[in-house]
C-alpha atoms as a PDB file:
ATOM      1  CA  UNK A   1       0.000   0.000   0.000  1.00  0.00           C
ATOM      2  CA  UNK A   2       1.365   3.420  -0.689  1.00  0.00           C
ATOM      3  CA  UNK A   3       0.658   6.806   0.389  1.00  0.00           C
ATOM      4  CA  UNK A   4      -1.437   7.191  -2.589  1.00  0.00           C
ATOM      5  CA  UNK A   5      -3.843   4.369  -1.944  1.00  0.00           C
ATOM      6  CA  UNK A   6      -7.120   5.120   0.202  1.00  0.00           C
ATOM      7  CA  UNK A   7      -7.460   4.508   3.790  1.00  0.00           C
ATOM      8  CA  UNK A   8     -10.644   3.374   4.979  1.00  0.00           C
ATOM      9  CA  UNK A   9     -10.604   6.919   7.494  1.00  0.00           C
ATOM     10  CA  UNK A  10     -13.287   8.787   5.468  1.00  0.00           C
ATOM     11  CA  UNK A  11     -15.687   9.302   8.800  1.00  0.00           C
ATOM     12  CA  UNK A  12     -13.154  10.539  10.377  1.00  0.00           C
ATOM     13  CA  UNK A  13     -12.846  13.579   7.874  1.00  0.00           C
ATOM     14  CA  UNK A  14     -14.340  16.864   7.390  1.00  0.00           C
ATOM     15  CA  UNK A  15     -15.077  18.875  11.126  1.00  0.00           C
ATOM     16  CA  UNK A  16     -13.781  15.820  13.501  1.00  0.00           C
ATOM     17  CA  UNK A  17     -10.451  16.171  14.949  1.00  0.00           C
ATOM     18  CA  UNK A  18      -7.920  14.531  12.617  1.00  0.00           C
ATOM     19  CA  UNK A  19      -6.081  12.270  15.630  1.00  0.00           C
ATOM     20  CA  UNK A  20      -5.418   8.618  15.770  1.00  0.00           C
ATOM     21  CA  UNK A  21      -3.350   6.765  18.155  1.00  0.00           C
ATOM     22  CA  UNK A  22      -0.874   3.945  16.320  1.00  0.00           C
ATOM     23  CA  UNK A  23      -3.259   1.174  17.938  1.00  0.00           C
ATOM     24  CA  UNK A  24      -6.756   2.695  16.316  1.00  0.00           C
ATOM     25  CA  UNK A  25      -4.925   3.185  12.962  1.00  0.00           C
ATOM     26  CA  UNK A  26      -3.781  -0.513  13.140  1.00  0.00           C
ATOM     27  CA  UNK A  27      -7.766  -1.342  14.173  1.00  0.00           C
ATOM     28  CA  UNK A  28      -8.666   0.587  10.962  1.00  0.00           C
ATOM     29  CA  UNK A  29      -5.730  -1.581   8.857  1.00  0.00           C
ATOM     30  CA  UNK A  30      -2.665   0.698   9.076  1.00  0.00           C
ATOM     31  CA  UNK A  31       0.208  -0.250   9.960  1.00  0.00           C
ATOM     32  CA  UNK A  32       3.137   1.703  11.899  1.00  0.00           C
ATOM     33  CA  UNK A  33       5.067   1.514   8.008  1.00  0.00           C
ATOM     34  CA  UNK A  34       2.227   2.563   5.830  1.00  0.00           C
ATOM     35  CA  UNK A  35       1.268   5.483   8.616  1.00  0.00           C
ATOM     36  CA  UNK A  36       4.813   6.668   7.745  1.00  0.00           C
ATOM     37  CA  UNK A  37       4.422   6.882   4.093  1.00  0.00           C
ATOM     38  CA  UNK A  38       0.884   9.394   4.306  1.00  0.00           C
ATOM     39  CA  UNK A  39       1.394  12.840   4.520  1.00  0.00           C
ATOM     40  CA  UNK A  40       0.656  12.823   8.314  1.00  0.00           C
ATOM     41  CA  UNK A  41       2.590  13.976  11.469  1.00  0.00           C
ATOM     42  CA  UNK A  42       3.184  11.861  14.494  1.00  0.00           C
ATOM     43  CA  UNK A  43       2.829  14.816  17.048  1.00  0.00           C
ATOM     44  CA  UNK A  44       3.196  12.915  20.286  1.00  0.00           C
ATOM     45  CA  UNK A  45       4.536   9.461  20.474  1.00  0.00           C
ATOM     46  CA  UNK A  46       2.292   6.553  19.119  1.00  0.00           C
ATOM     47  CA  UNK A  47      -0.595   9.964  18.400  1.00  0.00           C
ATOM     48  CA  UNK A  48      -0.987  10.856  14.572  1.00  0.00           C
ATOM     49  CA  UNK A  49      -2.166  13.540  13.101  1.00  0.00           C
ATOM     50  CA  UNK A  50      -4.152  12.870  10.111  1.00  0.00           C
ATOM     51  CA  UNK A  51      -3.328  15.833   7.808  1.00  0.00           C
ATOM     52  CA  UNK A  52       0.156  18.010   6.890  1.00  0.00           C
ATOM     53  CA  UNK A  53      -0.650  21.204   8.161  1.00  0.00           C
ATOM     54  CA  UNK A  54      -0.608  22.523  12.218  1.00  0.00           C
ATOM     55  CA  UNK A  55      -2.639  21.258  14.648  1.00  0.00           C
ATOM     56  CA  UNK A  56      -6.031  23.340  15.825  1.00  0.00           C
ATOM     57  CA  UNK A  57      -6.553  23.444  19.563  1.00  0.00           C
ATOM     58  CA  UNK A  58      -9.226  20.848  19.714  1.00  0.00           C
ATOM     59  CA  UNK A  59      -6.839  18.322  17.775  1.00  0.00           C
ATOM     60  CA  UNK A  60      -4.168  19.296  20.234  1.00  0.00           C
ATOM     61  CA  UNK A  61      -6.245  18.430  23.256  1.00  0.00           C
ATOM     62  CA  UNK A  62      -7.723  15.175  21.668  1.00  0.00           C
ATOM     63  CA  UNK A  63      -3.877  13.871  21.168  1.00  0.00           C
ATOM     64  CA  UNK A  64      -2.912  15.299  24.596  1.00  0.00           C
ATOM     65  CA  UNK A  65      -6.036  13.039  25.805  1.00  0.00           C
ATOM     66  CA  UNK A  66      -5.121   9.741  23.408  1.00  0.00           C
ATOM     67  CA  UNK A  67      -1.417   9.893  24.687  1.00  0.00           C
ATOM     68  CA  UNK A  68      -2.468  10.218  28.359  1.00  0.00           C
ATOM     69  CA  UNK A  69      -4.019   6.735  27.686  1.00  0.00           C
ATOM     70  CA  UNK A  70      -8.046   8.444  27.552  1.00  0.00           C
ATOM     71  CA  UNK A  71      -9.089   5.628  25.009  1.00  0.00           C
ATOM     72  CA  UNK A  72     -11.269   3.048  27.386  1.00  0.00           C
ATOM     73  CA  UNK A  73     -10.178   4.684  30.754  1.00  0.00           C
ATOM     74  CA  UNK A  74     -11.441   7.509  31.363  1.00  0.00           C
ATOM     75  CA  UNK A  75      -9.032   8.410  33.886  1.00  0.00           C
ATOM     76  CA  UNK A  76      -7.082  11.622  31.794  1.00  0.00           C
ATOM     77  CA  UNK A  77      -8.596  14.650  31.794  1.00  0.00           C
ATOM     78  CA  UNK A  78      -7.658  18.475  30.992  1.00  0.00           C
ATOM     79  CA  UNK A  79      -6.531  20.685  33.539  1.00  0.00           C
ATOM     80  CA  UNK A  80      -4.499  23.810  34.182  1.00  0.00           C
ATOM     81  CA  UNK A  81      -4.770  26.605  32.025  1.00  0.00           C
ATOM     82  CA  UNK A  82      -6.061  24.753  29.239  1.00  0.00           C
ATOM     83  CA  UNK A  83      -8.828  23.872  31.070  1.00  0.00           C
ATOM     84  CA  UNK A  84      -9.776  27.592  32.120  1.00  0.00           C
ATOM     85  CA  UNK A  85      -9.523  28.369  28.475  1.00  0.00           C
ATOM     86  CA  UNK A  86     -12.096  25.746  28.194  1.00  0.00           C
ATOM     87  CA  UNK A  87     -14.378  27.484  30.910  1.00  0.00           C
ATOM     88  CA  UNK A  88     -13.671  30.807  29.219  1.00  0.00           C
ATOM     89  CA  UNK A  89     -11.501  32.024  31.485  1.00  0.00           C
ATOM     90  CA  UNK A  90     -10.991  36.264  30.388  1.00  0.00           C
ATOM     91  CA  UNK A  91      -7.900  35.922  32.568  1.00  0.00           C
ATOM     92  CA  UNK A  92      -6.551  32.498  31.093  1.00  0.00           C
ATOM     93  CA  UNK A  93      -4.817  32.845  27.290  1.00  0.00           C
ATOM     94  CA  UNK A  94      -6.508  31.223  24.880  1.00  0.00           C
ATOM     95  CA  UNK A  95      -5.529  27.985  23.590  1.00  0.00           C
ATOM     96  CA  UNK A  96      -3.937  28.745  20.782  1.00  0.00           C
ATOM     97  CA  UNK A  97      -1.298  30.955  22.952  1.00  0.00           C
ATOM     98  CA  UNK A  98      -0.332  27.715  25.253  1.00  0.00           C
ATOM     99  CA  UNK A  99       2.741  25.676  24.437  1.00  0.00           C
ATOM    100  CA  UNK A 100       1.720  23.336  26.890  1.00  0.00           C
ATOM    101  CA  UNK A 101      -1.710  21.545  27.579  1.00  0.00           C
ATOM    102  CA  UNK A 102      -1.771  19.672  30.835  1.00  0.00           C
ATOM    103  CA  UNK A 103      -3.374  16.664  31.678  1.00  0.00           C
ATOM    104  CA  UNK A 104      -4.251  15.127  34.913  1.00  0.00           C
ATOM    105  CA  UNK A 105      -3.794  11.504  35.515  1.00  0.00           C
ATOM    106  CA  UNK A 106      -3.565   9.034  38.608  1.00  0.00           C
ATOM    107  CA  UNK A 107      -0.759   9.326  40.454  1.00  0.00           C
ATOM    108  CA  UNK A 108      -0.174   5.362  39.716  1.00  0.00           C
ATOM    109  CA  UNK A 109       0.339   6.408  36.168  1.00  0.00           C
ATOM    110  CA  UNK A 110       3.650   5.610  34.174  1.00  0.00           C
ATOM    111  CA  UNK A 111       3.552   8.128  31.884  1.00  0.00           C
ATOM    112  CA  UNK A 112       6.365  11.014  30.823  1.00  0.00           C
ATOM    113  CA  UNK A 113       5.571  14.807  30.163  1.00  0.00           C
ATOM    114  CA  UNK A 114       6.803  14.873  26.390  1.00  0.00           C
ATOM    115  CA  UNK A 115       5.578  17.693  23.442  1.00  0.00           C
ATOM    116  CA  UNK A 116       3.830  20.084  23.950  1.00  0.00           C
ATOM    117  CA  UNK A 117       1.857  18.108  26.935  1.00  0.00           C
ATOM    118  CA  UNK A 118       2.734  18.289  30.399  1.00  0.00           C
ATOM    119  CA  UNK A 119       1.468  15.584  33.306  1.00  0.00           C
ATOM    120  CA  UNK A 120       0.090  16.541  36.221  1.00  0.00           C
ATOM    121  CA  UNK A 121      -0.528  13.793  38.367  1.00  0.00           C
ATOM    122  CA  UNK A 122      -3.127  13.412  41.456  1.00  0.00           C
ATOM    123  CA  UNK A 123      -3.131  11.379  44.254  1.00  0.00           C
ATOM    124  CA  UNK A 124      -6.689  10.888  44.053  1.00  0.00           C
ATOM    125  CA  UNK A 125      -8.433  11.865  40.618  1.00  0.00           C
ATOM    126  CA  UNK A 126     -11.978  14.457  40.926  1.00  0.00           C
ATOM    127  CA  UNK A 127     -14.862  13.379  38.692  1.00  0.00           C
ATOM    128  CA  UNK A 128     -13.994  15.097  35.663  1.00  0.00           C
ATOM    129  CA  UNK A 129     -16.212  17.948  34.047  1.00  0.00           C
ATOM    130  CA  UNK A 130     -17.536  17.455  30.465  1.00  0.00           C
ATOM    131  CA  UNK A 131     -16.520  20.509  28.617  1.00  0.00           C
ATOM    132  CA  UNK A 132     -17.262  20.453  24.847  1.00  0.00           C
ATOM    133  CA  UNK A 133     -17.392  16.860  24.620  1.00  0.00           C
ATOM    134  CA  UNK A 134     -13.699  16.614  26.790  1.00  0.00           C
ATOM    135  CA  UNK A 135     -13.235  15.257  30.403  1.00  0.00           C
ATOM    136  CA  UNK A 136     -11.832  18.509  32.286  1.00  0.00           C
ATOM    137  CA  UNK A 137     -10.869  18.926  35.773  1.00  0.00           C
ATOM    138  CA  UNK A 138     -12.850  20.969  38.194  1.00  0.00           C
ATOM    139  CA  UNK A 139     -12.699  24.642  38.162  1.00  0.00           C
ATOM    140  CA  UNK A 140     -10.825  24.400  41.924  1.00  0.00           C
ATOM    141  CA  UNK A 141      -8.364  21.803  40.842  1.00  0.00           C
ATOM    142  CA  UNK A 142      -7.848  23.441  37.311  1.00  0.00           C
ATOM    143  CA  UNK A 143      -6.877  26.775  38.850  1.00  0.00           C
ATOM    144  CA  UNK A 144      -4.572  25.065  41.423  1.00  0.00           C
ATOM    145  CA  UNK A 145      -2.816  23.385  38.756  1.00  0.00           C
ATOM    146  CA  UNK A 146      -2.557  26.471  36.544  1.00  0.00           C
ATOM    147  CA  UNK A 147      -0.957  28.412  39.937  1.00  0.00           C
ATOM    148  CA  UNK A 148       1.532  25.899  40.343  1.00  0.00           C
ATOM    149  CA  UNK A 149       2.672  27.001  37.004  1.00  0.00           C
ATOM    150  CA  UNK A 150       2.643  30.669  37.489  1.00  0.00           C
ATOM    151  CA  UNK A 151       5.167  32.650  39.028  1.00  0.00           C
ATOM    152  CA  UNK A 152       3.606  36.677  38.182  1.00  0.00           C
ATOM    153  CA  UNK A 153       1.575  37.393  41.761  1.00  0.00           C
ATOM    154  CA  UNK A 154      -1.181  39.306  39.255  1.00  0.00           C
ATOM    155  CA  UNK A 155      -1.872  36.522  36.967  1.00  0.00           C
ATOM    156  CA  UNK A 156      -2.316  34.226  39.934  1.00  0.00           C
ATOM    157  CA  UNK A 157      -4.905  37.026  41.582  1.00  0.00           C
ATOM    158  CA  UNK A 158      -6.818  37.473  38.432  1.00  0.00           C
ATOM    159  CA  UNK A 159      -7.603  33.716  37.916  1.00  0.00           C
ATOM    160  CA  UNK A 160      -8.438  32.983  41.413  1.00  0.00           C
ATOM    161  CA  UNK A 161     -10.887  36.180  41.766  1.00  0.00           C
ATOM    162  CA  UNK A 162     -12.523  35.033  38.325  1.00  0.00           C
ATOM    163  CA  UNK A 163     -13.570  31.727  39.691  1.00  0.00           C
ATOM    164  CA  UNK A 164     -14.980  33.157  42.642  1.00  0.00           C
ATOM    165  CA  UNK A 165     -16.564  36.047  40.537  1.00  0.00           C
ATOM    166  CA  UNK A 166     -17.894  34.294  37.664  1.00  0.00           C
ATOM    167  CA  UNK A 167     -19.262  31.523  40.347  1.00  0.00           C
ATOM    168  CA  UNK A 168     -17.473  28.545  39.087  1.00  0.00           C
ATOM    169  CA  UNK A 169     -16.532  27.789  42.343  1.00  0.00           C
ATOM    170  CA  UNK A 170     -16.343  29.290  46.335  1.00  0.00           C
ATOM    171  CA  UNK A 171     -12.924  30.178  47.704  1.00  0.00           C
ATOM    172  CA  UNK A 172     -12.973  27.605  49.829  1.00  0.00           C
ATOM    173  CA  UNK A 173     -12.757  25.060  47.499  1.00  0.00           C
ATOM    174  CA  UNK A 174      -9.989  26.826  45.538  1.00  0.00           C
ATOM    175  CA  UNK A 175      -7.957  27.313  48.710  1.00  0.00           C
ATOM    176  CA  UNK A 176      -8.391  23.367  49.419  1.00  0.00           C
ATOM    177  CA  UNK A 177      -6.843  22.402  46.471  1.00  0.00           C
ATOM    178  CA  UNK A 178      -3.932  24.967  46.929  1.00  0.00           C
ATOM    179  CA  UNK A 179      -3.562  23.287  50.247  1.00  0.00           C
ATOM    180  CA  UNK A 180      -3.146  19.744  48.826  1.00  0.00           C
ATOM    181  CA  UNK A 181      -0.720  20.913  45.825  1.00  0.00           C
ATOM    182  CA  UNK A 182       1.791  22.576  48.499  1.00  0.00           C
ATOM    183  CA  UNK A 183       0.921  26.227  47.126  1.00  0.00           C
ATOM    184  CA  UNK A 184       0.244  27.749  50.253  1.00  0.00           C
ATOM    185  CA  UNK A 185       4.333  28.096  50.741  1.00  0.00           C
ATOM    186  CA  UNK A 186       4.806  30.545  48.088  1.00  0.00           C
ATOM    187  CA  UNK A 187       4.203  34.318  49.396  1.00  0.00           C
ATOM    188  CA  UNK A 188       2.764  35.151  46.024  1.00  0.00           C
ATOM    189  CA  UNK A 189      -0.087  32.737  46.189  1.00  0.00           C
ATOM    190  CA  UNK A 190      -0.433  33.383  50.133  1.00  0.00           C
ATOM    191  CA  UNK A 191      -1.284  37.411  48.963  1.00  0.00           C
ATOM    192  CA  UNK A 192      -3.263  36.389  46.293  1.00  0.00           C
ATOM    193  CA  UNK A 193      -5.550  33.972  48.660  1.00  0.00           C
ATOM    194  CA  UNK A 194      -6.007  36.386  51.470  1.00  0.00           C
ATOM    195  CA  UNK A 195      -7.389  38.705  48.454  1.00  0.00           C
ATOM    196  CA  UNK A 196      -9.428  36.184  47.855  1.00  0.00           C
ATOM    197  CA  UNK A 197     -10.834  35.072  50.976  1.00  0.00           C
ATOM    198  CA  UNK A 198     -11.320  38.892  51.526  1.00  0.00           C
ATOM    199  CA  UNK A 199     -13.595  39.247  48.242  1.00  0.00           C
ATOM    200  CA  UNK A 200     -15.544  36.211  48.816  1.00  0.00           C
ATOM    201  CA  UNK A 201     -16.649  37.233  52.715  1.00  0.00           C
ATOM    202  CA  UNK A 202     -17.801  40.321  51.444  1.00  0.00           C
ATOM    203  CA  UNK A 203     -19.697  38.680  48.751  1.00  0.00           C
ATOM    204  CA  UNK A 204     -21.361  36.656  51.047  1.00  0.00           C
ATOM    205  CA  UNK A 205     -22.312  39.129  53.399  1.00  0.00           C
ATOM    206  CA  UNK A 206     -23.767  41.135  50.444  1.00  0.00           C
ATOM    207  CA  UNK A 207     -26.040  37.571  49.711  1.00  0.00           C
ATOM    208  CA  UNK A 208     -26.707  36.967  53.447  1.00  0.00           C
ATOM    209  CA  UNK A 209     -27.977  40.675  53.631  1.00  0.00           C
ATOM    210  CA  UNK A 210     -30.290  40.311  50.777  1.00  0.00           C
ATOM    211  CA  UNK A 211     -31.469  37.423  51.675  1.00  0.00           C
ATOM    212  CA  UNK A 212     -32.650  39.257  55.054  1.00  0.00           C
ATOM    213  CA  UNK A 213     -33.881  41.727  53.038  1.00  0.00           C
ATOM    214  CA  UNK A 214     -35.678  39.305  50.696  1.00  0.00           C
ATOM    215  CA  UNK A 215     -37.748  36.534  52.322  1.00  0.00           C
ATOM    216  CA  UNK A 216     -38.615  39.806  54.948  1.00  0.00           C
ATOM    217  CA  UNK A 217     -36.882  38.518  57.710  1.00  0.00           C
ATOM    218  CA  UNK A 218     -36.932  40.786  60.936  1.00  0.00           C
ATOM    219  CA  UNK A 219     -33.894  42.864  60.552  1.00  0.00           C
ATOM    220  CA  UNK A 220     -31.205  42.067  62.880  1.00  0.00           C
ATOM    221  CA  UNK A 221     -28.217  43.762  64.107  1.00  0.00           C
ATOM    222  CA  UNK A 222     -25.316  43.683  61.032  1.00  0.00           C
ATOM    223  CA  UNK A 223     -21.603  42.618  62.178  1.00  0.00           C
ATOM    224  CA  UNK A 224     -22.375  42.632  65.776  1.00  0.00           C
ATOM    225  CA  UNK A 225     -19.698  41.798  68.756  1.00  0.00           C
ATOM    226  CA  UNK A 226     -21.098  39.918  71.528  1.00  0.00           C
ATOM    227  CA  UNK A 227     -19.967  40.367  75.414  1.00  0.00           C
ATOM    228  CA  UNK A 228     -20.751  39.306  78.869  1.00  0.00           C
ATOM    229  CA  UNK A 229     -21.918  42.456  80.830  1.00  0.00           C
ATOM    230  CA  UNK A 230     -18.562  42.973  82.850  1.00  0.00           C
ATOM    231  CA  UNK A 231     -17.178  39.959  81.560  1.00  0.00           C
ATOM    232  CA  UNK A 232     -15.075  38.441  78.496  1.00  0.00           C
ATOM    233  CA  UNK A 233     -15.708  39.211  74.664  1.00  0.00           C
ATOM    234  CA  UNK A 234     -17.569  36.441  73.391  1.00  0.00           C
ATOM    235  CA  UNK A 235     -16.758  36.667  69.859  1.00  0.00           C
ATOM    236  CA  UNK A 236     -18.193  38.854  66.478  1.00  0.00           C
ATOM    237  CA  UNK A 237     -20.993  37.286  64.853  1.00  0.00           C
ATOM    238  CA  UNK A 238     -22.630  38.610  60.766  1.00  0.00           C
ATOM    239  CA  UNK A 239     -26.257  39.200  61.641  1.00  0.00           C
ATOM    240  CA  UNK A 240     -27.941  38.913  65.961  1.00  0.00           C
ATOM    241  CA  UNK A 241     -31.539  39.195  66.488  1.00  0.00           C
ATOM    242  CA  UNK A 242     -31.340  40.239  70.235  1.00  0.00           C
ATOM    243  CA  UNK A 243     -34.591  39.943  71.073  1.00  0.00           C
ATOM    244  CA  UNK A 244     -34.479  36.139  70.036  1.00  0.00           C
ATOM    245  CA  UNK A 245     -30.957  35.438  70.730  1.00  0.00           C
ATOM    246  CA  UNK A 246     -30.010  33.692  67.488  1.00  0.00           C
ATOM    247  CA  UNK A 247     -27.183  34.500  65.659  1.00  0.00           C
ATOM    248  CA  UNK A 248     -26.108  33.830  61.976  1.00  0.00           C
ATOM    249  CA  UNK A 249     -22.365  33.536  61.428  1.00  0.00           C
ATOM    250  CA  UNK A 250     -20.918  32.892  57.654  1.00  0.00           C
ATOM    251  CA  UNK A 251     -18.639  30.188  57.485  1.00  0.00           C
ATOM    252  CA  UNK A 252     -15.670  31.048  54.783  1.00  0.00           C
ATOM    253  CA  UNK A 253     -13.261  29.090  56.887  1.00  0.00           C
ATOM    254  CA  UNK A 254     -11.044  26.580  54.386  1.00  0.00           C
ATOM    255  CA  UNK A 255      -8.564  24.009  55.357  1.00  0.00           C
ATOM    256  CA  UNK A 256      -5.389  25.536  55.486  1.00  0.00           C
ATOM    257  CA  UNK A 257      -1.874  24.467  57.106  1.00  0.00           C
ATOM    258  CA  UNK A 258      -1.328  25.268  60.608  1.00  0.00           C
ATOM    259  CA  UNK A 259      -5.201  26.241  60.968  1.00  0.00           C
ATOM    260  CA  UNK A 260      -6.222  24.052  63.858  1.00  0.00           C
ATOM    261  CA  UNK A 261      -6.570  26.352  66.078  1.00  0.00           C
ATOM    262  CA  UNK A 262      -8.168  28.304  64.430  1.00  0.00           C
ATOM    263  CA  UNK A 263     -10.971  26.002  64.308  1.00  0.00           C
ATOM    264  CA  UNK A 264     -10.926  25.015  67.468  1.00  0.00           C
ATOM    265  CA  UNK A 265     -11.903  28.506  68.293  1.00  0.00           C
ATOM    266  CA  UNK A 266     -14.773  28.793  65.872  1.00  0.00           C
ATOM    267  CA  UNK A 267     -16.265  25.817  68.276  1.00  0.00           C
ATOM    268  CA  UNK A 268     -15.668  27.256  71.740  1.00  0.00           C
ATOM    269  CA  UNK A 269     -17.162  30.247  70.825  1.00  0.00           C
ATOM    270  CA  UNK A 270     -20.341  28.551  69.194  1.00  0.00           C
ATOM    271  CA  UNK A 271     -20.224  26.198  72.155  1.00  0.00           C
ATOM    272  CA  UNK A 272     -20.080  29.405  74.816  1.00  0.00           C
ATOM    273  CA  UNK A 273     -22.704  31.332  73.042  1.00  0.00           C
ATOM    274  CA  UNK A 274     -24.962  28.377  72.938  1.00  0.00           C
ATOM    275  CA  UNK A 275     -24.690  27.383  76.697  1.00  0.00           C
ATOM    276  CA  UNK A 276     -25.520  31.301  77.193  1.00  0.00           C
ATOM    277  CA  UNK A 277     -28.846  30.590  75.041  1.00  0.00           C
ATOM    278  CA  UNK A 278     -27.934  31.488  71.933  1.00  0.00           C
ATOM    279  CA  UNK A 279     -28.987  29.985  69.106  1.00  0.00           C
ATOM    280  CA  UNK A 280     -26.032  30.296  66.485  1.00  0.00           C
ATOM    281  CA  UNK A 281     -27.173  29.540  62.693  1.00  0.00           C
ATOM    282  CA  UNK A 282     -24.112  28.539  60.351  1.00  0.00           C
ATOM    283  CA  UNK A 283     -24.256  29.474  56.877  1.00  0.00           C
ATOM    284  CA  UNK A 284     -21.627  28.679  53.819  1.00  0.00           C
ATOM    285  CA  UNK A 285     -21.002  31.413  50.882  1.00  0.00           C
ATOM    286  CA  UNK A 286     -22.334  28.406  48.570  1.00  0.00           C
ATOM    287  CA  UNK A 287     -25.401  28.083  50.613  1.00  0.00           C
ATOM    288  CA  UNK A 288     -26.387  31.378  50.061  1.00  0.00           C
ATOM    289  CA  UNK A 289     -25.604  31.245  46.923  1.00  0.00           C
ATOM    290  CA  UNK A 290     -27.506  28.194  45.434  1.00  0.00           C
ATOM    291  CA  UNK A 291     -30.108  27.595  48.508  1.00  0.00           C
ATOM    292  CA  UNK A 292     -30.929  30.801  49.773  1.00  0.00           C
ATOM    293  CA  UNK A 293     -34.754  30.142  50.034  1.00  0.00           C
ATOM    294  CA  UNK A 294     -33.233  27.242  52.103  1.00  0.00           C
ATOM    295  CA  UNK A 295     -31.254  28.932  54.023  1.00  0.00           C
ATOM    296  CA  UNK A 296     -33.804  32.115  54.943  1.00  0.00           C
ATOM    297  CA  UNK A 297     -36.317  28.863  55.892  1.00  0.00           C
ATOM    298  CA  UNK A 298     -33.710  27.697  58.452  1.00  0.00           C
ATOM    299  CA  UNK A 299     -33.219  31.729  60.230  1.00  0.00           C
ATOM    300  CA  UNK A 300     -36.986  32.099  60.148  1.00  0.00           C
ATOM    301  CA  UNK A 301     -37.435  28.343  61.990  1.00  0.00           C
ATOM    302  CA  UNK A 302     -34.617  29.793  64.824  1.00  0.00           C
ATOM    303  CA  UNK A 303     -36.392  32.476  65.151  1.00  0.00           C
ATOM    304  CA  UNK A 304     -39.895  31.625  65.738  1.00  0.00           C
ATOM    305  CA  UNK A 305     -38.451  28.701  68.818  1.00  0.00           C
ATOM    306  CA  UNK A 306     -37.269  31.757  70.407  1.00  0.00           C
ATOM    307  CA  UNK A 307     -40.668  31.788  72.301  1.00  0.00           C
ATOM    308  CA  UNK A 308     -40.342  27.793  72.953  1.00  0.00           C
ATOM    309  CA  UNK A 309     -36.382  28.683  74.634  1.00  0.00           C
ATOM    310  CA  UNK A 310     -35.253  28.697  78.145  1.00  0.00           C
ATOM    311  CA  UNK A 311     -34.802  33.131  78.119  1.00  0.00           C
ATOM    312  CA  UNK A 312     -30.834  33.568  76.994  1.00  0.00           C
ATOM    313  CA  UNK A 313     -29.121  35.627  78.888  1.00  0.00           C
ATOM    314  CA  UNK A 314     -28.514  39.555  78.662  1.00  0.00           C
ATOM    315  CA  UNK A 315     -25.669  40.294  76.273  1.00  0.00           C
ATOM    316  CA  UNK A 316     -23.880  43.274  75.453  1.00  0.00           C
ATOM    317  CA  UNK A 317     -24.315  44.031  71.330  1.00  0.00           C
ATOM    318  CA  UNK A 318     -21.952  46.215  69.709  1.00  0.00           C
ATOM    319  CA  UNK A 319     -20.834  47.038  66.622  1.00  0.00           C
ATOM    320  CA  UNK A 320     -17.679  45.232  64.905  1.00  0.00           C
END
């Protein structure tokens, strides 16, 4: 057969990526010798590309996929900044601007970074995301490994503020995966987080206070610091309805190294203000996001068992 005679490969013309691995060109009756005769390009080892001219992006990330083994597994999948590009990302560069595309694997994986495609591997693999008909990673774990890439501190802000903004994903989860890749060491991506923890309290304060504001809840005393009369500060709380002693507190703690103790304060002051009668409500910026007739049902419930309540007692409110 020469490079002249036809290949039975005519469905996989016209708008389909032009990709084959060696082992799906042998299934189709080509062999490793007549593959080198056609007017292709072998653009990643045992990954062909079925035509003489450049790759486009989607033919780049189906070989990227075929050589990290996708075929039957379904364990690859896209992450980093070709993934954002994927999510359209503003702050990512588009994919015809990467010379890498990464893929994400299982750690147990014996496979080489090699081309233009760079493995990232993962101790344990997240359910992948179908993007245009490709496995991607998660928002969280894309941006973590497109930070572990990035040295400029405003590249890494702008990414992480988009997926908050855009509501791909809450900080918390972004800071998780930071956590797990090691990031949290590098001063650039400590700044950028605590801009980003910053931005995403205030955006759920802005949601908690319409949601007060919506489902006409009584209005309650914003950002208030609770005290013992004479006694020891008991702690700041988002929203206190004094006359039924429940408080609402956002949580927009995320796991972060060396934070134990910071947790174990969250629940002695919850535990304290509960043995002094208060009932303390804890909401999540994704709560009041996706469920906030949910989470205005739950305030309104604490609320109305004020009446059915042992009387709390008196607490100084002032303003944080």
């Amino acid at each position: 057969m020469n490079h002249n005679t036809p290949l039975p490969l005519a469905h996989l013309t016209g708008n389909r990526p032009r990709v084959l691995t060696l082992a799906q060109l042998r299934e189709h009756g080509v062999s490793a010798s007549e593959a080198a005769e056609r007017p292709w390009r072998q653009i990643l080892p045992g990954v062909f590309l079925l035509h003489s001219g450049p790759a486009t992006s989607e033919e780049r990330l189906h070989a990227a996929l075929l050589y990290a083994g996708r075929r039957g597994g379904g364990e690859s999948m896209i992450t980093g900044l070709a993934a954002l590009a994927l999510y359209r990302f503003a702050s990512a560069p588009p994919l015809l601007a990467l010379s890498h595309i990464d893929v994400l694997v299982p750690g147990t994986r014996r496979l080489r970074s090699t081309g233009d495609v760079r493995i990232v591997r993962a101790r344990t693999a997240p359910r992948p995301q179908e993007v245009t008909g490709l496995p991607v990673a998660p928002v969280a774990r894309a941006v973590a490994d497109a930070v572990a890439q990035l040295s400029d501190a405003g590249a890494v802000r702008r990414l992480l503020s988009e997926a908050v903004r855009s509501g791909h994903c809450e900080p918390a989860a972004i800071v998780r995966e930071l956590t797990v890749a090691r990031l949290l060491s590098r001063p650039h991506v400590v700044d950028a987080v605590e801009s980003l923890l910053a931005e995403g309290r205030a955006m759920a304060e802005d949601r908690l206070y319409h949601l007060v504001r919506g489902y006409e809840l009584p209005d309650p005393v914003w950002n208030a610091d609770l005290r013992i009369p004479g006694g020891p500060h008991l702690g700041g709380v988002d929203a206190y309805w004094p006359e039924h002693s429940v408080a609402v507190e956002i949580d927009t703690r995320a796991p972060r190294q060396g934070e134990d103790e910071e947790w174990s304060e969250c629940v002695r002051k919850r535990e304290t203000l509960e043995r002094l009668g208060v009932t303390v409500v804890h909401v999540t910026p994704r709560k009041l996001r996706d469920w906030p007739e949910q989470q205005a049902a739950v305030i309104r419930t604490a609320l109305a068992a004020a009446d059915d309540r042992e009387p709390a007692a008196y607490l100084v409110v002032l303003p944080r």
